[in-house]
N, C-alpha and C. Protein backbone atom coordinates (compact mmCIF):
# COMPACT_ATOMS: atom_id res chain seq x y z
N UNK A 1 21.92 -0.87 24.59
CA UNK A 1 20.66 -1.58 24.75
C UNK A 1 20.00 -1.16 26.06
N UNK A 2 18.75 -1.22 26.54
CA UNK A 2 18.01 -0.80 27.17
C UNK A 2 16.98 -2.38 27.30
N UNK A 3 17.36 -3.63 27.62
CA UNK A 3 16.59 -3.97 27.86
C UNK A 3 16.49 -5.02 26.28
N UNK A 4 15.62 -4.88 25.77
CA UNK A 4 15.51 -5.89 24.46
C UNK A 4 15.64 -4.75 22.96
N UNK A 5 15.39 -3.52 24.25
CA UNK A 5 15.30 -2.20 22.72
C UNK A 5 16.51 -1.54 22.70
N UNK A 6 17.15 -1.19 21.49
CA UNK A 6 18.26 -0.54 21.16
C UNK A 6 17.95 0.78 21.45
N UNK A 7 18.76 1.51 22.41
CA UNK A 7 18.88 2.97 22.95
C UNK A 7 19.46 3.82 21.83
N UNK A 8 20.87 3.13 21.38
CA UNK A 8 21.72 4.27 20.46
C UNK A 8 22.53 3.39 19.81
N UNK A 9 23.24 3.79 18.92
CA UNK A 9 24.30 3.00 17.95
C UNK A 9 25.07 3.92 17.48
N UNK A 10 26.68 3.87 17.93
CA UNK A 10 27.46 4.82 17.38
C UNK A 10 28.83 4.16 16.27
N UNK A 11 28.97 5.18 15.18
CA UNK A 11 29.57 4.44 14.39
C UNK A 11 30.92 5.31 14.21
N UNK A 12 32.19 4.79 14.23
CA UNK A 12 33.23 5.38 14.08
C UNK A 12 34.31 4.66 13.06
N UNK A 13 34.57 5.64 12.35
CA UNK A 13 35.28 4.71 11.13
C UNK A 13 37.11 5.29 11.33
N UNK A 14 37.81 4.60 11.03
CA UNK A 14 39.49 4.64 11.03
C UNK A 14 39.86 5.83 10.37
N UNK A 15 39.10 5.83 9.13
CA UNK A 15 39.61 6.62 8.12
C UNK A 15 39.06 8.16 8.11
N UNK A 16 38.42 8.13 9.00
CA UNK A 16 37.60 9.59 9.61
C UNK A 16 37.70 9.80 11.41
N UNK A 17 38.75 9.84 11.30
CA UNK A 17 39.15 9.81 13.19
C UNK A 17 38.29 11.02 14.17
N UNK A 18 37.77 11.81 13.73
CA UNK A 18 36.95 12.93 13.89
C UNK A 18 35.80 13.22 13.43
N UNK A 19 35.44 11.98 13.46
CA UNK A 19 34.13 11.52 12.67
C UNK A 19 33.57 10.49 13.54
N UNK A 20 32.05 10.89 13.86
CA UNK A 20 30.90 10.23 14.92
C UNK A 20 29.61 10.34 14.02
N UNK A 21 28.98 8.92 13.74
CA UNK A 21 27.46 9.29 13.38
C UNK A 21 26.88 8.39 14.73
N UNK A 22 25.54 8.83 14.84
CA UNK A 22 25.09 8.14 16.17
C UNK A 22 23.80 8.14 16.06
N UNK A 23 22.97 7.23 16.28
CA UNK A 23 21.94 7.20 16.26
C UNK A 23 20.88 6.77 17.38
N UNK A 24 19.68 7.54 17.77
CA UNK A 24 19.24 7.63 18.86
C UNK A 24 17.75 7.16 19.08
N UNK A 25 17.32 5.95 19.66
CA UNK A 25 15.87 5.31 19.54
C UNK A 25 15.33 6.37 20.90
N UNK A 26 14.49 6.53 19.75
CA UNK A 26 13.09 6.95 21.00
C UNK A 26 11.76 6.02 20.72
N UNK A 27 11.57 5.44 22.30
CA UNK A 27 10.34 4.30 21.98
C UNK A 27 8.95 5.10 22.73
N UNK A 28 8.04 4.81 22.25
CA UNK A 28 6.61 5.32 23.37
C UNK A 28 5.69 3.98 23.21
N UNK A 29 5.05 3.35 24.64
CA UNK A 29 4.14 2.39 24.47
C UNK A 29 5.11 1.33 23.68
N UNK A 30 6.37 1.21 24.65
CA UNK A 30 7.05 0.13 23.70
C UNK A 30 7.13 -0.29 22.34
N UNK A 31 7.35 0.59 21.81
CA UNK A 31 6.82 0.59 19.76
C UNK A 31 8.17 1.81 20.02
N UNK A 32 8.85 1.45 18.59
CA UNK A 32 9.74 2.33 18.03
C UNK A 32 9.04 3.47 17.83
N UNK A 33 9.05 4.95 18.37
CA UNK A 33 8.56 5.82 17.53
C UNK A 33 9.34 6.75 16.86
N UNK A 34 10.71 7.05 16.71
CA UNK A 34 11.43 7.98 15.81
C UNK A 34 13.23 7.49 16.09
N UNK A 35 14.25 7.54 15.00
CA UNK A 35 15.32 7.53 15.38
C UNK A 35 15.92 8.85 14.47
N UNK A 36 16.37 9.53 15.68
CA UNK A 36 17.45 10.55 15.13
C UNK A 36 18.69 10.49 14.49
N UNK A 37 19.26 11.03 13.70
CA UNK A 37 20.61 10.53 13.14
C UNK A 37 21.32 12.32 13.75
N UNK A 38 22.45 11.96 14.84
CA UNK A 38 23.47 13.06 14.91
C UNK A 38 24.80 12.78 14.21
N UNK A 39 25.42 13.76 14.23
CA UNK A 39 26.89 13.66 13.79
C UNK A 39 27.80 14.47 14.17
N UNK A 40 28.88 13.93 14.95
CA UNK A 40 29.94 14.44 15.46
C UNK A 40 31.28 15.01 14.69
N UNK A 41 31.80 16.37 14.32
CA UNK A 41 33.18 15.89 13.73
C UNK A 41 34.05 17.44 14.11
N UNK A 42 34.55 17.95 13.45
CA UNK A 42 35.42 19.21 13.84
C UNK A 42 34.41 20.51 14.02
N UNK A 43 33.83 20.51 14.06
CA UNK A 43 32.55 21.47 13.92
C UNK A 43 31.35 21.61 14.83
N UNK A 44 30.98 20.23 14.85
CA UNK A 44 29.75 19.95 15.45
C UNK A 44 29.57 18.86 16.61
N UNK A 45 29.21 18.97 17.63
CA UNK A 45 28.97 17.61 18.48
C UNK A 45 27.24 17.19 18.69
N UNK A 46 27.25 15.98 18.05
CA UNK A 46 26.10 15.62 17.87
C UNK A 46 24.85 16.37 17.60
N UNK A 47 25.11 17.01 16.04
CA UNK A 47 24.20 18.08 15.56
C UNK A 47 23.44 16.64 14.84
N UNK A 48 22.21 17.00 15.43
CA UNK A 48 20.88 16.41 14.22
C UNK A 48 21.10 16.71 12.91
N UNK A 49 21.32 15.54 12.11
CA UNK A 49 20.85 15.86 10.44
C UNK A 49 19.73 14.91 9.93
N UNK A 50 19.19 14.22 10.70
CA UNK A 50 17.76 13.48 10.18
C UNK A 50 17.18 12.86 11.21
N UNK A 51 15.78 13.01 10.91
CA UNK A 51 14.66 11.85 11.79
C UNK A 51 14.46 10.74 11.01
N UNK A 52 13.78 9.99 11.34
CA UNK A 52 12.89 8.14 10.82
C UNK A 52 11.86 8.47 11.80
N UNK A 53 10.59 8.71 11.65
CA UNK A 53 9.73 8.70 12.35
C UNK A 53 8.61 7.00 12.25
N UNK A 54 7.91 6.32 12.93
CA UNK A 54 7.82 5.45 12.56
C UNK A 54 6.23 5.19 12.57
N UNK A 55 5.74 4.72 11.86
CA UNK A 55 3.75 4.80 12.17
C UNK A 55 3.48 2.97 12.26
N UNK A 56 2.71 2.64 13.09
CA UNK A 56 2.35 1.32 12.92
C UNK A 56 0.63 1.32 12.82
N UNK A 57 0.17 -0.02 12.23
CA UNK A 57 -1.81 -0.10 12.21
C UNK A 57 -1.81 -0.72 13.50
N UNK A 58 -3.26 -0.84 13.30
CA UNK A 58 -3.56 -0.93 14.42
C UNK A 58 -3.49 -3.13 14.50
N UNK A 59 -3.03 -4.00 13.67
CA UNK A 59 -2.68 -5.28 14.01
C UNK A 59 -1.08 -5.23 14.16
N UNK A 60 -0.38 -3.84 14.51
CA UNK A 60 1.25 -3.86 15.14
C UNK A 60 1.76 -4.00 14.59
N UNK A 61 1.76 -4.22 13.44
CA UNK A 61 2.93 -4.28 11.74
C UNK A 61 3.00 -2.75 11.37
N UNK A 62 4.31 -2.51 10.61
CA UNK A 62 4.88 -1.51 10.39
C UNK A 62 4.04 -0.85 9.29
N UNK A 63 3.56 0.29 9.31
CA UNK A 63 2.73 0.96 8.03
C UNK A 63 3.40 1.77 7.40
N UNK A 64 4.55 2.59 8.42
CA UNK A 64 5.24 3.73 6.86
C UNK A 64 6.01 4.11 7.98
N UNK A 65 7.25 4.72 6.87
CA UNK A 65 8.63 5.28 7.79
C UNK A 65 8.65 6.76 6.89
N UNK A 66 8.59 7.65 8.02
CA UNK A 66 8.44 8.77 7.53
C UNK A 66 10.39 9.73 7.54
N UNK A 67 10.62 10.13 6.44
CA UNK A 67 12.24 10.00 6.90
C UNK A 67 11.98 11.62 6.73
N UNK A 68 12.83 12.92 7.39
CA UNK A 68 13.13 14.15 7.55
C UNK A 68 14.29 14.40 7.39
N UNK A 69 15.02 15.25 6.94
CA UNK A 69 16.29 16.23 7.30
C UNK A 69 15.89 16.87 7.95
N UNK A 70 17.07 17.48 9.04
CA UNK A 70 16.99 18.43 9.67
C UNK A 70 16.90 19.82 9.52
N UNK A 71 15.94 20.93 9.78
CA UNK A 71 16.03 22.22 9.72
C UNK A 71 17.21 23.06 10.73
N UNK A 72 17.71 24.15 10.19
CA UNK A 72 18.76 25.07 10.44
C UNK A 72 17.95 26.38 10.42
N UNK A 73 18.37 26.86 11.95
CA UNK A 73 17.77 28.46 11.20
C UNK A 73 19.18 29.79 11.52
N UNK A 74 19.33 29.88 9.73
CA UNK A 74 20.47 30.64 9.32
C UNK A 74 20.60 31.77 9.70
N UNK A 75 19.57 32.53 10.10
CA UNK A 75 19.82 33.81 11.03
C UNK A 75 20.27 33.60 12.37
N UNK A 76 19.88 32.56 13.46
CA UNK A 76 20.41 32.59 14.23
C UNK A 76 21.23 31.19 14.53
N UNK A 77 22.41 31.38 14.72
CA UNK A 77 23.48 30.01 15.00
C UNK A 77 23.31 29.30 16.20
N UNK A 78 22.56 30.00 17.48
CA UNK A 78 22.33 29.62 18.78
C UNK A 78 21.10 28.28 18.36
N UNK A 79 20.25 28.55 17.19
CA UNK A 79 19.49 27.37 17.83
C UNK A 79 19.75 26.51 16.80
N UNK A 80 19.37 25.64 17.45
CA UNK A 80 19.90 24.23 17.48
C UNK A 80 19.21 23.48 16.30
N UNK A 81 19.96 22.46 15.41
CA UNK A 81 19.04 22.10 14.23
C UNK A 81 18.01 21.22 14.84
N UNK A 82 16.67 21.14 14.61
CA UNK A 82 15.14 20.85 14.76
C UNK A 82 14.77 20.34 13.13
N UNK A 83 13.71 19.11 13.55
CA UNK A 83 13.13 18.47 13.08
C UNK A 83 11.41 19.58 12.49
N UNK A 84 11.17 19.74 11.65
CA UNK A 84 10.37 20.71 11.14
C UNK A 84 9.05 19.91 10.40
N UNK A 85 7.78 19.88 11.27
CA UNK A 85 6.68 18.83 10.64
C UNK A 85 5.73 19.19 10.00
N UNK A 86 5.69 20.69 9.96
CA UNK A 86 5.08 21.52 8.90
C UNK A 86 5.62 21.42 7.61
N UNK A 87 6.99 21.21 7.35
CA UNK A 87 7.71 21.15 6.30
C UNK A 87 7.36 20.00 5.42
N UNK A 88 7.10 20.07 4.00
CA UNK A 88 6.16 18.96 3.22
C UNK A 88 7.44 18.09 2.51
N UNK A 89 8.52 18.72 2.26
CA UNK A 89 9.75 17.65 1.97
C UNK A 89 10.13 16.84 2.64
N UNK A 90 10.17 15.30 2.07
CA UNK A 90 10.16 14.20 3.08
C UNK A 90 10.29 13.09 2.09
N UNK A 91 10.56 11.99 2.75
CA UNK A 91 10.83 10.74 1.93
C UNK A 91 9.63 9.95 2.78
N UNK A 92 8.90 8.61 2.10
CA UNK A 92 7.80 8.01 2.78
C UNK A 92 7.78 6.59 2.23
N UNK A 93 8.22 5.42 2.87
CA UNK A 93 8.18 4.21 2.67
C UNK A 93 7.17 3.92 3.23
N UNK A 94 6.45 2.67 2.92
CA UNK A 94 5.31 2.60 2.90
C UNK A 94 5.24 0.86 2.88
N UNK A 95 4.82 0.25 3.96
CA UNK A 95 5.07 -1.25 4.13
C UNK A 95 3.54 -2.19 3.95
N UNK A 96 3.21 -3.15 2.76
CA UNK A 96 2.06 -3.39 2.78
C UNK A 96 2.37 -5.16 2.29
N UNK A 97 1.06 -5.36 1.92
CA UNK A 97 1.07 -6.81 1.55
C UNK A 97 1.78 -7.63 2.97
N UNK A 98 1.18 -7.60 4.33
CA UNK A 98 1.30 -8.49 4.73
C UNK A 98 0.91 -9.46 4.69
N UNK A 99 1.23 -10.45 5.24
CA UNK A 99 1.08 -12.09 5.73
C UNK A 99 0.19 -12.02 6.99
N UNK A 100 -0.12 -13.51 7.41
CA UNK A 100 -1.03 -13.89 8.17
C UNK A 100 0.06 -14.63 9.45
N UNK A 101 1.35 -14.92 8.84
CA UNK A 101 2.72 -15.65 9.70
C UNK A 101 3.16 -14.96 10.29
N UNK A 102 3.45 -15.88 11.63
CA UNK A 102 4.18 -14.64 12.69
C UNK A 102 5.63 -14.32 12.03
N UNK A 103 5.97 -13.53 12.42
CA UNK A 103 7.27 -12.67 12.23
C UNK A 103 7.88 -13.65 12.42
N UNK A 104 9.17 -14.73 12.13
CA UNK A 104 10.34 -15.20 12.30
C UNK A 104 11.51 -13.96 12.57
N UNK A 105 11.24 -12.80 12.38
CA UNK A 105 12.65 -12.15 12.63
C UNK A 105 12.29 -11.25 13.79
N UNK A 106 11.33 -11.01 14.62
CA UNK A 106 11.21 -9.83 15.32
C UNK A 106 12.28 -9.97 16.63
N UNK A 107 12.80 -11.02 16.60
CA UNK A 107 14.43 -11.15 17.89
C UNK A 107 15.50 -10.15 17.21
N UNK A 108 15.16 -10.24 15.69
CA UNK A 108 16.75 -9.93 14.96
C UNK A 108 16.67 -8.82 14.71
N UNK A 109 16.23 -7.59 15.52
CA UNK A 109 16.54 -6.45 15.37
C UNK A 109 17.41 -5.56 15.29
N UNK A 110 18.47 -6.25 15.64
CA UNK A 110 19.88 -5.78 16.19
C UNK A 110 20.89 -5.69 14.84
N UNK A 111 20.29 -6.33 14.01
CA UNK A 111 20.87 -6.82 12.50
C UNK A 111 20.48 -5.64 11.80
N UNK A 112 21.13 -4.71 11.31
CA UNK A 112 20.88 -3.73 10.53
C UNK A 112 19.92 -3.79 9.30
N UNK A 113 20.34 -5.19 8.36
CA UNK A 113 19.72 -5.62 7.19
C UNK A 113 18.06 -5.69 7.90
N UNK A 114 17.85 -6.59 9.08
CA UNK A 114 16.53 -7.03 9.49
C UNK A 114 16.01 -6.07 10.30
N UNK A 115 16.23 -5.00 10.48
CA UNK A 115 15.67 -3.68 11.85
C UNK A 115 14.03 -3.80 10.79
N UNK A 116 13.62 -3.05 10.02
CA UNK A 116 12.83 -3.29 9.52
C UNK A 116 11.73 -4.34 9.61
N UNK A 117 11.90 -4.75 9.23
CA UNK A 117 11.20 -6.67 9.18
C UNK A 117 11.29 -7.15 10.76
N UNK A 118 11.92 -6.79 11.29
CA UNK A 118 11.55 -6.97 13.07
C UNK A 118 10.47 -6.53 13.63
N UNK A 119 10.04 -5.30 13.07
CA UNK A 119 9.55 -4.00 13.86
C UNK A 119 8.00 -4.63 13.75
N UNK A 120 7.28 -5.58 13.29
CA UNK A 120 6.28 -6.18 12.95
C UNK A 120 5.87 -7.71 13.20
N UNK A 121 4.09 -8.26 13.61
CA UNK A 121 3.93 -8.88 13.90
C UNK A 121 4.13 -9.72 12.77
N UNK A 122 3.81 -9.80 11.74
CA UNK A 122 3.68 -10.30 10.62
C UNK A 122 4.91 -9.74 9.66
N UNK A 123 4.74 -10.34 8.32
CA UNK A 123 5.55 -10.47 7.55
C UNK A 123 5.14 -9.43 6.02
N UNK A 124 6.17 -8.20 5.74
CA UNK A 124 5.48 -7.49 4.69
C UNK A 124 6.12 -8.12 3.66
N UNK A 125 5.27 -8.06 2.07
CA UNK A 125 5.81 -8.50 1.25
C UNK A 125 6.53 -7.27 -0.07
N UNK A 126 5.94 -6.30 0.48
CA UNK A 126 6.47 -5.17 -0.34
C UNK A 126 6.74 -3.95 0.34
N UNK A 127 7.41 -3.02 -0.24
CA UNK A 127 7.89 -1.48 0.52
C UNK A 127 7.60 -0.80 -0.83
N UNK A 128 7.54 0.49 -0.84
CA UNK A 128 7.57 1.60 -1.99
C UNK A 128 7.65 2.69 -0.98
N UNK A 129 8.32 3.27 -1.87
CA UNK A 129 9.42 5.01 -1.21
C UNK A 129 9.56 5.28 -2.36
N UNK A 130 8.59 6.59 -1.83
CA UNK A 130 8.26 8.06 -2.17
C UNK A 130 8.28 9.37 -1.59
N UNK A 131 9.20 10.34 -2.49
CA UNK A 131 9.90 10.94 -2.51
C UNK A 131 8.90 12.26 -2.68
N UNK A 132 8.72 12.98 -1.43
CA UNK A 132 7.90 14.53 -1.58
C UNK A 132 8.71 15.70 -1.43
N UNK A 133 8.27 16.85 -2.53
CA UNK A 133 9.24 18.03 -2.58
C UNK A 133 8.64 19.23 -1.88
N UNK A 134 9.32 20.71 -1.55
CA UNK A 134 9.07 21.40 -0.65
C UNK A 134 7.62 21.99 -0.41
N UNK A 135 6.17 21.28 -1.73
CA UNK A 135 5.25 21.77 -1.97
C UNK A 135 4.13 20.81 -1.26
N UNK A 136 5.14 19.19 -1.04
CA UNK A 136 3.78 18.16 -0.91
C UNK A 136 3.55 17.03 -1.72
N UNK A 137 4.55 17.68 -2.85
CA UNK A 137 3.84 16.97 -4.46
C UNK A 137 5.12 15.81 -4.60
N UNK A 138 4.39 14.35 -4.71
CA UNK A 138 5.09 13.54 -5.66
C UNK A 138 6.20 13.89 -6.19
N UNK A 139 7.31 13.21 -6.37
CA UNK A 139 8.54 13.66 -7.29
C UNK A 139 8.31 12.60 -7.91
N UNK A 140 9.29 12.55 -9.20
CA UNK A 140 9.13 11.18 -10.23
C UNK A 140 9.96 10.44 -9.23
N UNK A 141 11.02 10.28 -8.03
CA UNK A 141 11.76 9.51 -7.38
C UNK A 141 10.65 8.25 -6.94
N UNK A 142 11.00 7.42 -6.94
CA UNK A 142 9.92 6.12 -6.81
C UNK A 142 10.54 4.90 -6.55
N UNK A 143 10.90 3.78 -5.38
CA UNK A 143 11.06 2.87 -5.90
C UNK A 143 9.61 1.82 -5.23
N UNK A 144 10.55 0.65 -5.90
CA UNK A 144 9.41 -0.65 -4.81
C UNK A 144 9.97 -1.76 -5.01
N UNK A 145 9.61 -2.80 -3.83
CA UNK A 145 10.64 -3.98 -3.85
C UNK A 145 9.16 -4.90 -3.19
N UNK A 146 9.35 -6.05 -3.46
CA UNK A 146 8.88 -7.36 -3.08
C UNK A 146 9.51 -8.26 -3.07
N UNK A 147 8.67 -9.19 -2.12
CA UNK A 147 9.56 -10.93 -1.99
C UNK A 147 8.23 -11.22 -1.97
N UNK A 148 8.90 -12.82 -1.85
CA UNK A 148 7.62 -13.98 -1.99
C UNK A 148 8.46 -14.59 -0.75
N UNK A 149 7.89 -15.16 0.20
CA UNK A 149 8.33 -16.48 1.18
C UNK A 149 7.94 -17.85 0.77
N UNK A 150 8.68 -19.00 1.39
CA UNK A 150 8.37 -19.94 1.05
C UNK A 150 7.80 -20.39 2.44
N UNK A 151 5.96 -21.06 2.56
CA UNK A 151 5.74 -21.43 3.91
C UNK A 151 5.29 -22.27 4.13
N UNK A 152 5.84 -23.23 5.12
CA UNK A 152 5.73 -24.22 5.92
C UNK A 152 4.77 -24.52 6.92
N UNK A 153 3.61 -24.97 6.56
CA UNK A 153 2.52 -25.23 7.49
C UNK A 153 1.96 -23.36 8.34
N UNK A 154 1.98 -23.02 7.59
CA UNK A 154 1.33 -21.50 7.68
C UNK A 154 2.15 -20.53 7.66
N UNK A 155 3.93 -20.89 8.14
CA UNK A 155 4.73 -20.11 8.99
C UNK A 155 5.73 -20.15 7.85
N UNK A 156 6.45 -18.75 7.88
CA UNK A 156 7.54 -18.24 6.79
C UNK A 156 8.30 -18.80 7.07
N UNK A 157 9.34 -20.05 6.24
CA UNK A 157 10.50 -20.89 6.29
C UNK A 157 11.77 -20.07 6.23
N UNK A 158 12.30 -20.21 7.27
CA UNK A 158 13.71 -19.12 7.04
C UNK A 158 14.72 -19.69 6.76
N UNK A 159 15.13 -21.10 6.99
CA UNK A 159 16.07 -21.93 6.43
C UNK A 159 16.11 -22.58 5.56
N UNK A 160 17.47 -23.05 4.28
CA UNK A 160 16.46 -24.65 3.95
C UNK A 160 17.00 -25.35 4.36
């Protein structure tokens, strides 16, 4: 931690003793703007294999999570895997149908399930992620999810 913002999170499991995933916040203007995913194991020490890049509007609620794999360049082994933004393959969640209620979760960032739903003043009621291939174009990959809240004098009820 850094304060109220998460710096890094490293995960090490029993059953993979040589095994490190780690993940790395970069903030600008106090706003999440990208988390890297490295990975440590017999091979590699903390080689990049993905970005989360993060876009917000302009009322500070989350607008879209732009997700990357990492580029490799196979002729030469010296450099280092890079994040490639010319490249049109990408995954793109997309956060809409907010609310007018302040955020009840933006403390609970630290909660893996709620990182999301923190990152905003308000409350989204839907996500859809979509899935672009090496051209730009739509794939049939698609999902989408919604909730409904239940609210209490304007404000999203988090208990009952």
């Amino acid at each position: 931690m850094n304060g109220q913002q998460i710096s890094e999170a490293t995960l090490t499991y029993k059953a993979r003793p040589n095994y490190t995933e780690k993940y790395v916040y970069t903030y600008e203007n106090n706003q999440i703007k990208y988390i890297d995913f490295l990975v440590t194991d017999h091979y590699y020490t903390n080689d990049l294999r993905s970005r989360r890049d993060f876009h917000f509007n302009a009322k500070g609620n989350l607008d879209s999570l732009v997700y990357r794999d990492a580029d490799y360049d196979f002729y030469d082994e010296g450099v280092p895997p890079y994040i490639n933004y010319k490249k049109k393959e990408r995954k793109v969640t997309t956060f809409s149908n907010y609310d007018q209620s302040q955020n009840p979760f933006q403390n609970l960032g630290v909660f893996t399930d709620l990182y999301y739903k923190s990152l905003s003043k308000n409350n989204f009621r839907k996500t859809q992620t979509r899935e672009y291939d090496e051209e730009g174009k739509p794939t049939l990959n698609i999902s989408e999810s919604s909730w409904d809240y239940e609210y209490v004098n304007g404000e999203v009820k988090v208990l009952k």
